[in-house]
Every structure is written in C-alpha cells, then in structure tokens.
Protein backbone atom coordinates (compact mmCIF):
# COMPACT_ATOMS: atom_id res chain seq x y z
CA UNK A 1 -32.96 2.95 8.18
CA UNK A 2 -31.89 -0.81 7.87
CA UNK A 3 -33.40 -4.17 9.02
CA UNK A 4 -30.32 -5.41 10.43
CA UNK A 5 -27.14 -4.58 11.09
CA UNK A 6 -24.17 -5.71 8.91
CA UNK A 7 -21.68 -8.19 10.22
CA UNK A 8 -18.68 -6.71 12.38
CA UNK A 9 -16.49 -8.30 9.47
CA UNK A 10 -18.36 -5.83 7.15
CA UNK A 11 -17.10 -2.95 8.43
CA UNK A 12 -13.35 -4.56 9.27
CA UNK A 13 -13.07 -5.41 5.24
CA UNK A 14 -14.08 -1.56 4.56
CA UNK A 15 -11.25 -0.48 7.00
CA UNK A 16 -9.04 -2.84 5.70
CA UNK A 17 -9.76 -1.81 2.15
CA UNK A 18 -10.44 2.17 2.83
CA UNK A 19 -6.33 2.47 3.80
CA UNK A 20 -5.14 -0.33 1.73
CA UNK A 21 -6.23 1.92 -1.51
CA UNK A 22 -4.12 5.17 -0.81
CA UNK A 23 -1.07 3.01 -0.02
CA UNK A 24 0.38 3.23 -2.71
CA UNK A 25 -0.19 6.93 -3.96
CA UNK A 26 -0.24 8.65 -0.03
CA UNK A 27 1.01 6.71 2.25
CA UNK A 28 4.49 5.59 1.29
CA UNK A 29 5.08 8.85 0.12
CA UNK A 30 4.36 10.17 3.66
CA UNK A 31 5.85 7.85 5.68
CA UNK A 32 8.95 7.62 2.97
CA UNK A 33 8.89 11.18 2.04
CA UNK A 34 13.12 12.11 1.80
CA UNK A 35 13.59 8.58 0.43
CA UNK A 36 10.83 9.49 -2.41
CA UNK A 37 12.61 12.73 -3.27
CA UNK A 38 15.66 11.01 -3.20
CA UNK A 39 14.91 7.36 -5.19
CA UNK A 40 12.56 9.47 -7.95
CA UNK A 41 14.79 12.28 -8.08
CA UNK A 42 12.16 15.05 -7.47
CA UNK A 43 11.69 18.54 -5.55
CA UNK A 44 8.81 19.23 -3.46
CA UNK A 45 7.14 21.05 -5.76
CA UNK A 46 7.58 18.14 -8.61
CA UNK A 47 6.00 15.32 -5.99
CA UNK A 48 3.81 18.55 -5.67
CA UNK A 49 2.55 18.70 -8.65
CA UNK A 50 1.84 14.47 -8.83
CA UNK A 51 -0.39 15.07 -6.17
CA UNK A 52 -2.21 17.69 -8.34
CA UNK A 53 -2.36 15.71 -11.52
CA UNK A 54 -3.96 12.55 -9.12
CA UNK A 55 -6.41 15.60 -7.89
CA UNK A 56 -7.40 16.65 -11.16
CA UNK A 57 -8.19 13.55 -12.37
CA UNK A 58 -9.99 12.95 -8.39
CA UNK A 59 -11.85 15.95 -9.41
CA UNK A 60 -14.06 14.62 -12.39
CA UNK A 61 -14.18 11.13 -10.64
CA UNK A 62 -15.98 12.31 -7.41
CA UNK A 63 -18.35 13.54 -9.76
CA UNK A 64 -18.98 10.83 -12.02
CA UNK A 65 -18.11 8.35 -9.33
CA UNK A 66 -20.62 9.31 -6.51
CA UNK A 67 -24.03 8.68 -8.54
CA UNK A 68 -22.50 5.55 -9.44
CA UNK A 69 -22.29 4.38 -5.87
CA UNK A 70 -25.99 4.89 -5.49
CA UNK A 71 -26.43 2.38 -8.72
CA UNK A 72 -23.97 -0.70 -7.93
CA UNK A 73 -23.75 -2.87 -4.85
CA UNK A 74 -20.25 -0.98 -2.79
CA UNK A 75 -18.46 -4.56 -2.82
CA UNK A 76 -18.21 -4.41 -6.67
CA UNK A 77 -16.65 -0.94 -6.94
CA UNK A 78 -14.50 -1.30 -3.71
CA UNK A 79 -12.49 -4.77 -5.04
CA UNK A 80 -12.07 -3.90 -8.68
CA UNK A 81 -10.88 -0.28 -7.90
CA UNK A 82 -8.25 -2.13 -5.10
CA UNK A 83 -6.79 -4.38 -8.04
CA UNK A 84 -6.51 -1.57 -10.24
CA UNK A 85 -4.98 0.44 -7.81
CA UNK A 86 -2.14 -2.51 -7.30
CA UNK A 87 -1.75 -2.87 -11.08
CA UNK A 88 -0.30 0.81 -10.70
CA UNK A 89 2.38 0.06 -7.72
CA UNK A 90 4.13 -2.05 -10.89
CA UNK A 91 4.95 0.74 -12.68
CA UNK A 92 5.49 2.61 -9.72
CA UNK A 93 7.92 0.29 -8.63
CA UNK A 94 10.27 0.98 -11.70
CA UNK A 95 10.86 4.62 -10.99
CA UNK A 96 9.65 6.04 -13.67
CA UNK A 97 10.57 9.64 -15.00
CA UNK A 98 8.54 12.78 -13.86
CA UNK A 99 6.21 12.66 -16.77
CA UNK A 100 5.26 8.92 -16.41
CA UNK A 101 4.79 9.36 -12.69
CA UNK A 102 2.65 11.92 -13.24
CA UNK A 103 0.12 9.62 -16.01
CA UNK A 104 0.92 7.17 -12.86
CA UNK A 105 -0.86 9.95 -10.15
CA UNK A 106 -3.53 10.54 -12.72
CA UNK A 107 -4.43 6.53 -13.08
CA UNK A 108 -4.85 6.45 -9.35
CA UNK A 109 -7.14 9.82 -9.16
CA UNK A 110 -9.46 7.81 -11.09
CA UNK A 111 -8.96 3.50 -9.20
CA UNK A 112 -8.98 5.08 -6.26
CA UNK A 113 -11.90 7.84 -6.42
CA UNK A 114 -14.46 7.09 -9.28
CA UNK A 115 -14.89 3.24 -8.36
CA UNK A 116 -13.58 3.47 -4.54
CA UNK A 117 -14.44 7.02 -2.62
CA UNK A 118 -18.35 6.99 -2.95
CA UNK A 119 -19.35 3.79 -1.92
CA UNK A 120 -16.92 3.80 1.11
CA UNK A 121 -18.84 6.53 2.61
CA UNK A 122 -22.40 4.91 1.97
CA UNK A 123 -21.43 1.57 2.91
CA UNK A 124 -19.99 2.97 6.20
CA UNK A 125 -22.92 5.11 6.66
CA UNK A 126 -25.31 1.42 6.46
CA UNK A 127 -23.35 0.14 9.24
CA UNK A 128 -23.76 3.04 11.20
CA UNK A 129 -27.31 2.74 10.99
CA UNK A 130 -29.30 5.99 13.01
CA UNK A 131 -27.19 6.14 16.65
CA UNK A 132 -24.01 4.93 15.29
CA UNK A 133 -22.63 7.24 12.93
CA UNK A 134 -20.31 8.77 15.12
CA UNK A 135 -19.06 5.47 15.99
CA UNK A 136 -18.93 3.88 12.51
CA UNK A 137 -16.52 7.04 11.10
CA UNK A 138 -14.67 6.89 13.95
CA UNK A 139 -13.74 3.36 14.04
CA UNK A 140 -13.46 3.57 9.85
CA UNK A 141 -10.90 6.39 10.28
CA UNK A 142 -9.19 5.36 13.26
CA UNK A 143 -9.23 1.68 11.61
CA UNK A 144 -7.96 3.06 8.42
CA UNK A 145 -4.99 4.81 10.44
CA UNK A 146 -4.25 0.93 12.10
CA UNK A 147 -4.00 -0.34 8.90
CA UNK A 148 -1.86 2.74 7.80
CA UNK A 149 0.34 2.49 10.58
CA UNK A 150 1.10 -1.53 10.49
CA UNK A 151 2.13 -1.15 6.08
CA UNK A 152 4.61 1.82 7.72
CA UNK A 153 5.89 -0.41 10.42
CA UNK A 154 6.41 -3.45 7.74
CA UNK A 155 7.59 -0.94 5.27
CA UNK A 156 10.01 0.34 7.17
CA UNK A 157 11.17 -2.91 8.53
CA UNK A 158 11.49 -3.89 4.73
CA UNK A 159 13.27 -0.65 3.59
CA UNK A 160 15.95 -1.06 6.28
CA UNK A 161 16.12 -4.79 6.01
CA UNK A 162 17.15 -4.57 2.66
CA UNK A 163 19.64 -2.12 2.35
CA UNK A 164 23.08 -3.37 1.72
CA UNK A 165 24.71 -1.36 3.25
CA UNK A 166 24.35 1.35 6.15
CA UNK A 167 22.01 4.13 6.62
CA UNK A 168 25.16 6.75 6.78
CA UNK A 169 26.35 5.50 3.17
CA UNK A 170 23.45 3.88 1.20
CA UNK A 171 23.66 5.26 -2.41
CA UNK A 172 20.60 6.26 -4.60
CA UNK A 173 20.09 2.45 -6.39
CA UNK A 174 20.82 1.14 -3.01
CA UNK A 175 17.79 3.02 -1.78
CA UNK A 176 15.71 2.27 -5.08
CA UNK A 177 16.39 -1.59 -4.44
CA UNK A 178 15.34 -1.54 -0.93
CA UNK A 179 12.46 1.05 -1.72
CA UNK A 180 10.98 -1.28 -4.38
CA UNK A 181 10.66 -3.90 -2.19
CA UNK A 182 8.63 -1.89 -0.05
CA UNK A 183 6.51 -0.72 -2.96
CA UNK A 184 6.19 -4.30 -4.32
CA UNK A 185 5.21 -5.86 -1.51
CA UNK A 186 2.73 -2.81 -0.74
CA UNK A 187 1.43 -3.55 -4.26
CA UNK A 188 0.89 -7.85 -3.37
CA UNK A 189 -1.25 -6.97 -0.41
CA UNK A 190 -3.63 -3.93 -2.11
CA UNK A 191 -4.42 -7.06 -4.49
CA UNK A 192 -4.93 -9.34 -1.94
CA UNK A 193 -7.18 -7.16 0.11
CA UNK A 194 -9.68 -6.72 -3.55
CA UNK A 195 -10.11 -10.66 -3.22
CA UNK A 196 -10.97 -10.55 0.14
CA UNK A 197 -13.68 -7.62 -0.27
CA UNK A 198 -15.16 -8.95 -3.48
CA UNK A 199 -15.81 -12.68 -2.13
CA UNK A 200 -16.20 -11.55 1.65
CA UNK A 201 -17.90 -8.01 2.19
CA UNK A 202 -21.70 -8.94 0.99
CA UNK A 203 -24.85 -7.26 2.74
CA UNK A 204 -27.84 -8.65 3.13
CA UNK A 205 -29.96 -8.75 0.08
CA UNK A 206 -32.70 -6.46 1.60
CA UNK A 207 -30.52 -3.84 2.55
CA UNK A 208 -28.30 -3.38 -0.79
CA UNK A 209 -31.99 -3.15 -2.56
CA UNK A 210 -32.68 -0.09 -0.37
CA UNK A 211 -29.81 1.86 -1.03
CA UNK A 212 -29.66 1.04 -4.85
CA UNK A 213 -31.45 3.16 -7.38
CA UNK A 214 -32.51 1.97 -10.64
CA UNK A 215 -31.30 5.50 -12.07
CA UNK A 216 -29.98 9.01 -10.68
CA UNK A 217 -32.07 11.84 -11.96
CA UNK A 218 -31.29 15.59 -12.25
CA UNK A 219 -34.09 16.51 -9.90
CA UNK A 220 -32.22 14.17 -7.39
CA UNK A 221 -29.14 15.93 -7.64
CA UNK A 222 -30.97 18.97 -7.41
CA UNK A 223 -33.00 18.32 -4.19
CA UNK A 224 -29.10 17.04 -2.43
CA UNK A 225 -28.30 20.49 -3.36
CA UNK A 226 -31.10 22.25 -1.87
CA UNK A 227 -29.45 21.33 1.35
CA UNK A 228 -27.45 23.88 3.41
CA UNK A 229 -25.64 20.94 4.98
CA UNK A 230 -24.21 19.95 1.51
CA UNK A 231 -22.50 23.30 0.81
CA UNK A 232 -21.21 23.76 4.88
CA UNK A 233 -19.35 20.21 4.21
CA UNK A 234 -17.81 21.81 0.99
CA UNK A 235 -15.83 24.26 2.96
CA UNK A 236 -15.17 22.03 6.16
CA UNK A 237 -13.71 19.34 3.96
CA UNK A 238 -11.55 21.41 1.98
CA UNK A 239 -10.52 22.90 5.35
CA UNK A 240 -10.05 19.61 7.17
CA UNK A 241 -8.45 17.60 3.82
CA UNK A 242 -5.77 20.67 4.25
CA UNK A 243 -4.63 19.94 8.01
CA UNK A 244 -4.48 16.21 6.53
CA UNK A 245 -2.30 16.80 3.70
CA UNK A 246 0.06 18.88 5.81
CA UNK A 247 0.63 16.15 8.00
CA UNK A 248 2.88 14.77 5.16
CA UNK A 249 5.71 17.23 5.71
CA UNK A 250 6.22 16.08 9.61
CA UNK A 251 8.50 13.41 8.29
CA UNK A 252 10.30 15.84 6.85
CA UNK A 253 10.50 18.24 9.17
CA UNK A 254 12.17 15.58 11.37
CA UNK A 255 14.78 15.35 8.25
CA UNK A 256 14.94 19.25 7.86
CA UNK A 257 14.78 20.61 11.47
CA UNK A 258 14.98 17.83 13.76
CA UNK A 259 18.05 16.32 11.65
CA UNK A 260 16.64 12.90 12.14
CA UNK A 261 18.12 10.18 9.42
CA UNK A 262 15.46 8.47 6.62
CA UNK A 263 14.86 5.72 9.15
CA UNK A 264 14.26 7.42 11.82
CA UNK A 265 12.22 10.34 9.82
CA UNK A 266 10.07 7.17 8.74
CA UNK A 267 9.59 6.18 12.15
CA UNK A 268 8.02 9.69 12.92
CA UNK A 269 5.53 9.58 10.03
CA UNK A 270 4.32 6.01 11.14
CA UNK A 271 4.20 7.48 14.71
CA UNK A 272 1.68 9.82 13.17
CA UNK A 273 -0.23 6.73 11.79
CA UNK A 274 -0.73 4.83 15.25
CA UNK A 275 -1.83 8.00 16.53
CA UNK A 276 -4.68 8.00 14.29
CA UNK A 277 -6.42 4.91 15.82
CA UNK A 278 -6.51 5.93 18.87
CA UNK A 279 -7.78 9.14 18.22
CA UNK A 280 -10.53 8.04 15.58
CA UNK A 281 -12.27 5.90 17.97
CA UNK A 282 -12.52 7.83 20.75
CA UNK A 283 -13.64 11.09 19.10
CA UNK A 284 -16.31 8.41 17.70
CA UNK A 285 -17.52 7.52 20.76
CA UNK A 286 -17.33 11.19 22.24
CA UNK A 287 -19.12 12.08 19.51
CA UNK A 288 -22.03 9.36 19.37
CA UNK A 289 -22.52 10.34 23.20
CA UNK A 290 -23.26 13.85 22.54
CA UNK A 291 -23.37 15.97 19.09
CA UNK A 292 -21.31 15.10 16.33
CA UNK A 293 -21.45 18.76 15.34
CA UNK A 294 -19.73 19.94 18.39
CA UNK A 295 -16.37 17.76 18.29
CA UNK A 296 -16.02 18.62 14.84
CA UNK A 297 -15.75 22.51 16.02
CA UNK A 298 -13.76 21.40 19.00
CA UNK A 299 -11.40 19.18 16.22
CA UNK A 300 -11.12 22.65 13.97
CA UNK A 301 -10.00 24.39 17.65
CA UNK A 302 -6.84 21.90 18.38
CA UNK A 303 -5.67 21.86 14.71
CA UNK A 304 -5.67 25.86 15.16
CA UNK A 305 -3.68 25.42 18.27
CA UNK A 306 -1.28 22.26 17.00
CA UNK A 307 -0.45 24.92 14.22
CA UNK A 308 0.15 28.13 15.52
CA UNK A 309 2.78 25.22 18.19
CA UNK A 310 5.01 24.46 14.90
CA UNK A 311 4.42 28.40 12.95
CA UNK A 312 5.83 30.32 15.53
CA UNK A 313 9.10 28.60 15.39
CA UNK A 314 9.83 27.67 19.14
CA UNK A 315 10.59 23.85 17.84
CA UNK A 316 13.60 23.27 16.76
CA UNK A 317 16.84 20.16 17.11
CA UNK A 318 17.15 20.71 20.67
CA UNK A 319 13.16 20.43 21.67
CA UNK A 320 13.04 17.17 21.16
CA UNK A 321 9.71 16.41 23.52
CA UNK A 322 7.92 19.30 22.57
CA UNK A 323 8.40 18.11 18.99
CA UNK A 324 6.67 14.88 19.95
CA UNK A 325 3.83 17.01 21.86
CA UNK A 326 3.28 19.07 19.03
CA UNK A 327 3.12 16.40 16.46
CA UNK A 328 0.57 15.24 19.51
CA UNK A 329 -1.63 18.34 19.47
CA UNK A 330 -1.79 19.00 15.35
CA UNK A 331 -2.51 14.90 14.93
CA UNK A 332 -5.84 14.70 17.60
CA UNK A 333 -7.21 18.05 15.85
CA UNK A 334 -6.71 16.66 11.91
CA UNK A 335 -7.31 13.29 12.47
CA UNK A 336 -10.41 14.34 14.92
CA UNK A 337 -11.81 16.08 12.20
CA UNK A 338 -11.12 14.16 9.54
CA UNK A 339 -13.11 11.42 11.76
CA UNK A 340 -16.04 13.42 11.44
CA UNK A 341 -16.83 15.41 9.00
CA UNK A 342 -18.92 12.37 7.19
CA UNK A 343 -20.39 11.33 10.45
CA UNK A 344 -22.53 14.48 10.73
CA UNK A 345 -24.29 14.02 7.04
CA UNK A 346 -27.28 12.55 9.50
CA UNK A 347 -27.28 15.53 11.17
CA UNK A 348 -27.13 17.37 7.99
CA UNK A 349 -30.65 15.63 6.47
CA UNK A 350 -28.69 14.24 3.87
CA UNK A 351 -31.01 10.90 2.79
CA UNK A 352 -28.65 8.00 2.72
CA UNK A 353 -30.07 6.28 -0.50
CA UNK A 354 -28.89 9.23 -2.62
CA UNK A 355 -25.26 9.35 -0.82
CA UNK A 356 -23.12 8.36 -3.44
CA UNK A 357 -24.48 11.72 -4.80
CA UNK A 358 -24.02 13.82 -1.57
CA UNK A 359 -20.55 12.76 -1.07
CA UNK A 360 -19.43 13.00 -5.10
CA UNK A 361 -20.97 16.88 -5.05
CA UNK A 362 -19.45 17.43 -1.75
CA UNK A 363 -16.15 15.76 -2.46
CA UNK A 364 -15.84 17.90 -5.60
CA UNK A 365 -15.02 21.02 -3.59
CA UNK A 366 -13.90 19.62 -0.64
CA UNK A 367 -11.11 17.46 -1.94
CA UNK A 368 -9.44 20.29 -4.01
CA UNK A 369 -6.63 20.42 -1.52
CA UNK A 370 -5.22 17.43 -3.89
CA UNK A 371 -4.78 19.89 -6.50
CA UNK A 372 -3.19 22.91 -5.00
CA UNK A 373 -1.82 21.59 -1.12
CA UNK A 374 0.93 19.60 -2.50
CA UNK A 375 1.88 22.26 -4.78
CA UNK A 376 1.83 25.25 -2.09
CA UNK A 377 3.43 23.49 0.54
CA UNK A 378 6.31 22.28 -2.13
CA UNK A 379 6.47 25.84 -3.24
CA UNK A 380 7.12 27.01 0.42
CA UNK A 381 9.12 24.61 1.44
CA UNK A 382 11.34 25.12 -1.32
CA UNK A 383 11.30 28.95 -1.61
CA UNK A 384 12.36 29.11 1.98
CA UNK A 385 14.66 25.73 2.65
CA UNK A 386 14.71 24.21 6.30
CA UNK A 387 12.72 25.61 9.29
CA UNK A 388 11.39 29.13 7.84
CA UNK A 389 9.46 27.26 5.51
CA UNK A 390 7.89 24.51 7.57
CA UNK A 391 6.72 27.36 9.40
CA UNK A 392 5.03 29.49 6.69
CA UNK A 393 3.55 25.55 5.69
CA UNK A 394 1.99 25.52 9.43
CA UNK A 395 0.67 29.11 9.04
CA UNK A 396 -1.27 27.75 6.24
CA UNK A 397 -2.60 24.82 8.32
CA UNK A 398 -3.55 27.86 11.10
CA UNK A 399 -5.53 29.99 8.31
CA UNK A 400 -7.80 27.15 7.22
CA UNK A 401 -8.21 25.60 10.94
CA UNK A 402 -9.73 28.66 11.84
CA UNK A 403 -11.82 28.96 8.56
CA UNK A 404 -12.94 25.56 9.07
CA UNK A 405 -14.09 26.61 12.11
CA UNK A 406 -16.23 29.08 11.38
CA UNK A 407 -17.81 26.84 8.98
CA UNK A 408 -17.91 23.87 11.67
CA UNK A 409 -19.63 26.28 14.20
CA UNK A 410 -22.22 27.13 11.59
CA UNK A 411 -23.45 23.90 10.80
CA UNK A 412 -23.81 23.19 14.72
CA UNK A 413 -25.56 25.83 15.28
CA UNK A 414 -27.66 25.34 12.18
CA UNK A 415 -28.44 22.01 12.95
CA UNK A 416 -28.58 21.72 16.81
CA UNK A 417 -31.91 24.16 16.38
CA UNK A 418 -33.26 21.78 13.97
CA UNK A 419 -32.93 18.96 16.18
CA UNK A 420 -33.84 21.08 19.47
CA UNK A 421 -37.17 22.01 17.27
C-alpha cells in the first residue's frame, strides 16, 4: 500500500486536530449542554435545529469535499479548515441571537466537513497501512476522545473558575462571562493546533503522490459505487452517528433526572469523554487481532443493550451507580462503533487512492443524523419534560442499534466469505 510508514507524530497531529475541529460546534455544547440553553437562551429543539442547519450545510460538503481530498495533500485542507473553524468561536463567543447562531452552525458544516472530514479518513487510513487499520481508527477515535476529554476538564475548570459568584446563585451574564472564557480560550487553541498541522504533519513525498489524483472522474465515482460495501456503511453510519449524537443528552439527564448542578452535569459529559480513549484503543486492537467486521456487530449489540438500560426507566435520582454503569454500557457500544465503522473500508474493497470519494458518498447518507437527531431528540425531550422523555430519546437509540445491526451483520458475513474465498 505504502513504502513506509508515517511518523508516530503523524498520526498524534491528526488526533490532535480530528477533536480540536468539533470543539467548538459539538463538544462544548455537550459537555456544557444546560449552561448553553441557559447563556443562548434556547430550547432543545432551537439548539436542535443549529445542529440541523450545520448538517445541511455538512450535507453538500461531504460531497463536494471528499473528491477534493483525493486531489490536495490532507495537511493543506486539515490546517486551513482548523483556522476557519476558530475564526467562528469569535462570533460564537458573543452570544449571538437564534438566527445568527444558526448562519454560525452553517459556517462550521462547511470548515469543518468540506476542507476537514475527507482527508482525515484517508490520511488515517495511510498510517494504517494493510494490518493496521483496526489499530489506526481505534487509536484516532479513542485519541480524539483524549483530546475531547482534557478541553472538558480545562473547560470546566475555566467555567467554574470564573464565576463570580456561586454555583447556587450565578445569574445568566454571570454564566455568559464565565462561558466565554471557555469558548475563547477553546477558540486560541483550535488556531493553534492549524499551525501545528500545516508546518508539522508532512508525509513523505512518495506516498502523498500515490494517493493524489490529477482529477476525479465520473467513471471513478461510479466504480466506488459499484461496491456493496459503500452502501452497507451508508446505513451503519447513520445508525452508529445516531447512538453518538444521543450521547449529548447524558449531561442533561444528570440535570433533569439525576438533579445534578451545571458543574457537576459537566463533569458527567467529560466522564463520557475519558471513557472514549480507553475504549477506542482497545476495540482497535481487538479488532486488528481478529475481524474488524465482527466487533462492529458486537459494538451495534451493547449500544442495543446500554439503551434498552436508560428506556425502560429503572434509573432514576436514587440509582446513582447504576447511572454510572449505564452511562458505562451505552458509551463502550457507541464509541466501539464509532471506532470502527471506517476501519473496515479494507475489508470492504474500497481502494484507498479514491477515498476522499468513498467517504464523501458514504458520509452523505450516513451523517444525516446532523440534520434530523438534534431536532427529534429536542422535540422529545421537550414534548415530554424530565425522565419520560429521556426515555422515549433512548428508545430511539434502541431502534437504530438494532438496525445497525442488521446492517453490521451483513457486511460480516458478506465480507468474511470473500476473504475465506
């Protein structure tokens, strides 16, 4: 596949960059999530419907974006979409109204997919190389989760730091102040982290000529989708990107049901984050040791389980530990899966010089959840306030876990013939 492996530094800048991008438009709103509705002044189904307008606008740019990746070097695309991407957290930073946040959501659909999403995925599938796939997804979506997990911790520490006065009686503006501080400094690093890509993450000149292509041609994009593997990644994405975006409500249902305070809610979101990590890597391994195919199916399983733990509505203020275990169970299947579902485009005979291509076709379907899961869960949650409506939000989680399994055990089977053969 490659002459030589890139440096370990390579793939540390990607996982330093691949979380550093979504900061701003993901991750403080899921670690922060009551002090977002709170500071902006929005419902659930308003931040809802942000997330929608950054998935429309994610929509076109996966498509547009991917053949793009398979033109430019991934170094390029990955810096200059980080500094636009921080450019953004200024205007975030001024809590604008609903209508300007939402132009906001749509700027970032298009930093953080069209020049960013792509070439991730091919440059992570060069350091895999053949027998390292597993590995390389693993450790870029367990890495990703580190990084996640450490700009929760400091944001956090920042949020409270900041505050003038106590949890218990901090008013709106005293939030906003301490909030934008968070966002600000969020903002400082994303730019920092585009210098270090753009003078730091080179490959070797042999290797970027290999997976360049002078031009993308329509019989190219017809022969990636000639491939069964293409379409089975459709659905499993969009199954998989579901159980990730649900995650975002666990915050709150420490605020809702649990009855935790904004600090401590926060502290359960970036609990989810260092769970990530952990789990990333190890499936990785697991996987690279056996069939990549088959822990995604198992991942699909858990998620099932982790769901059906939080929709049948046996947690609740006083199960404090089974909480934590549930949180537990729904975070290995997600994250598992969510860990893999790249790692098996080997598997899938999906050529890596025309995977900018792949992943923009397959991305187009499979990352629809940021259209219509923010909106649905926000509508639920809303519709039914407190713990009936976390639940019906967890039923939803259990309906595409199993889907997503079906398709998961499909593309094993499909593919474990074609390798036995």
């Amino acid at each position: 596949m490659r002459s030589s492996n890139p440096p370990w530094y390579f793939l540390a800048l990607l996982i330093l960059a691949g979380e550093s991008v979504f900061i701003l438009p993901f991750v403080l709103s899921r670690v922060f999530r009551p002090t977002v509705l709170e500071t902006f002044e929005l419902t659930n189904v308003e931040l809802g419907l942000c997330f929608s307008v950054y998935g429309f606008a994610a929509l076109l740019s996966y498509l547009f974006g991917g053949p793009l990746a398979d033109k430019y070097p991934p170094r390029k695309l990955i810096a200059v979409a980080l500094w636009m991407t921080s450019l953004g957290g200024i205007v975030y930073s001024t809590f604008p109204g609903f209508n300007t946040l939402n132009v906001l959501y749509g700027y970032w659909g298009f930093t953080t997919i069209f020049l960013f999403w792509a070439p991730m995925i091919k440059a992570t599938r060069v350091w895999g190389g053949d027998t390292s796939q597993g590995k390389a997804f693993g450790l870029l979506d367990g890495g990703r989760g580190l990084v996640g997990a450490l700009f929760g911790t400091l944001g956090v520490y920042i949020f409270s730091q900041t505050l003038a006065s106590g949890l218990a009686v901090a008013s709106i503006e005293e939030s906003r102040v301490a909030f934008k501080m968070v966002i600000l400094a969020s903002s400082a690093i994303v730019m920092i982290v585009g210098f270090l890509v753009w003078f730091f993450m080179k490959l070797d000149s042999k290797i970027e000529k290999s997976i360049i292509l002078e031009r993308i041609t329509l019989s190219q994009v017809k022969e990636v989708l000639k491939l069964p593997s293409v379409w089975l990644l459709m659905v499993i994405i969009l199954c998989a990107y579901v159980g990730y975006k649900i995650t975002d409500v666990l915050s709150l249902y420490a605020s809702d049901v649990m009855l935790y305070n904004q600090v401590e809610a926060a502290q359960v979101g970036t609990f989810l984050l260092y769970i990530r990590p952990v789990i990333g890597v190890t499936i990785g391994i697991l996987a690279d040791r056996s069939q990549t195919t088959y822990w995604l199916l198992i991942s699909f399983i858990i998620s099932f389980t982790g769901a059906l733990m939080f929709a049948t509505g046996i947690i609740d203020a006083s199960a404090t530990a089974l909480f934590f275990i549930s949180i537990l169970v729904v975070a290995v299947g997600v994250y598992a899966s969510r860990s893999l579902y790249f790692a098996v485009m080997q598997r899938g005979k999906i050529p890596l010089v025309l995977t900018g291509t792949a992943v923009g076709l397959i991305s187009l379907v499979g990352y629809t959840p940021d259209i219509f899961a923010g909106p649905a869960m926000g509508y639920l949650l809303d519709e039914s306030p407190g713990a009936a409506g976390h639940q019906h939000v967890f039923w939803m989680l259990a309906a595409f876990s199993f889907i997503g399994s079906a398709a998961a055990w499909y593309y094993h089977m499909l593919y474990k013939k074609k390798a036995d053969s």
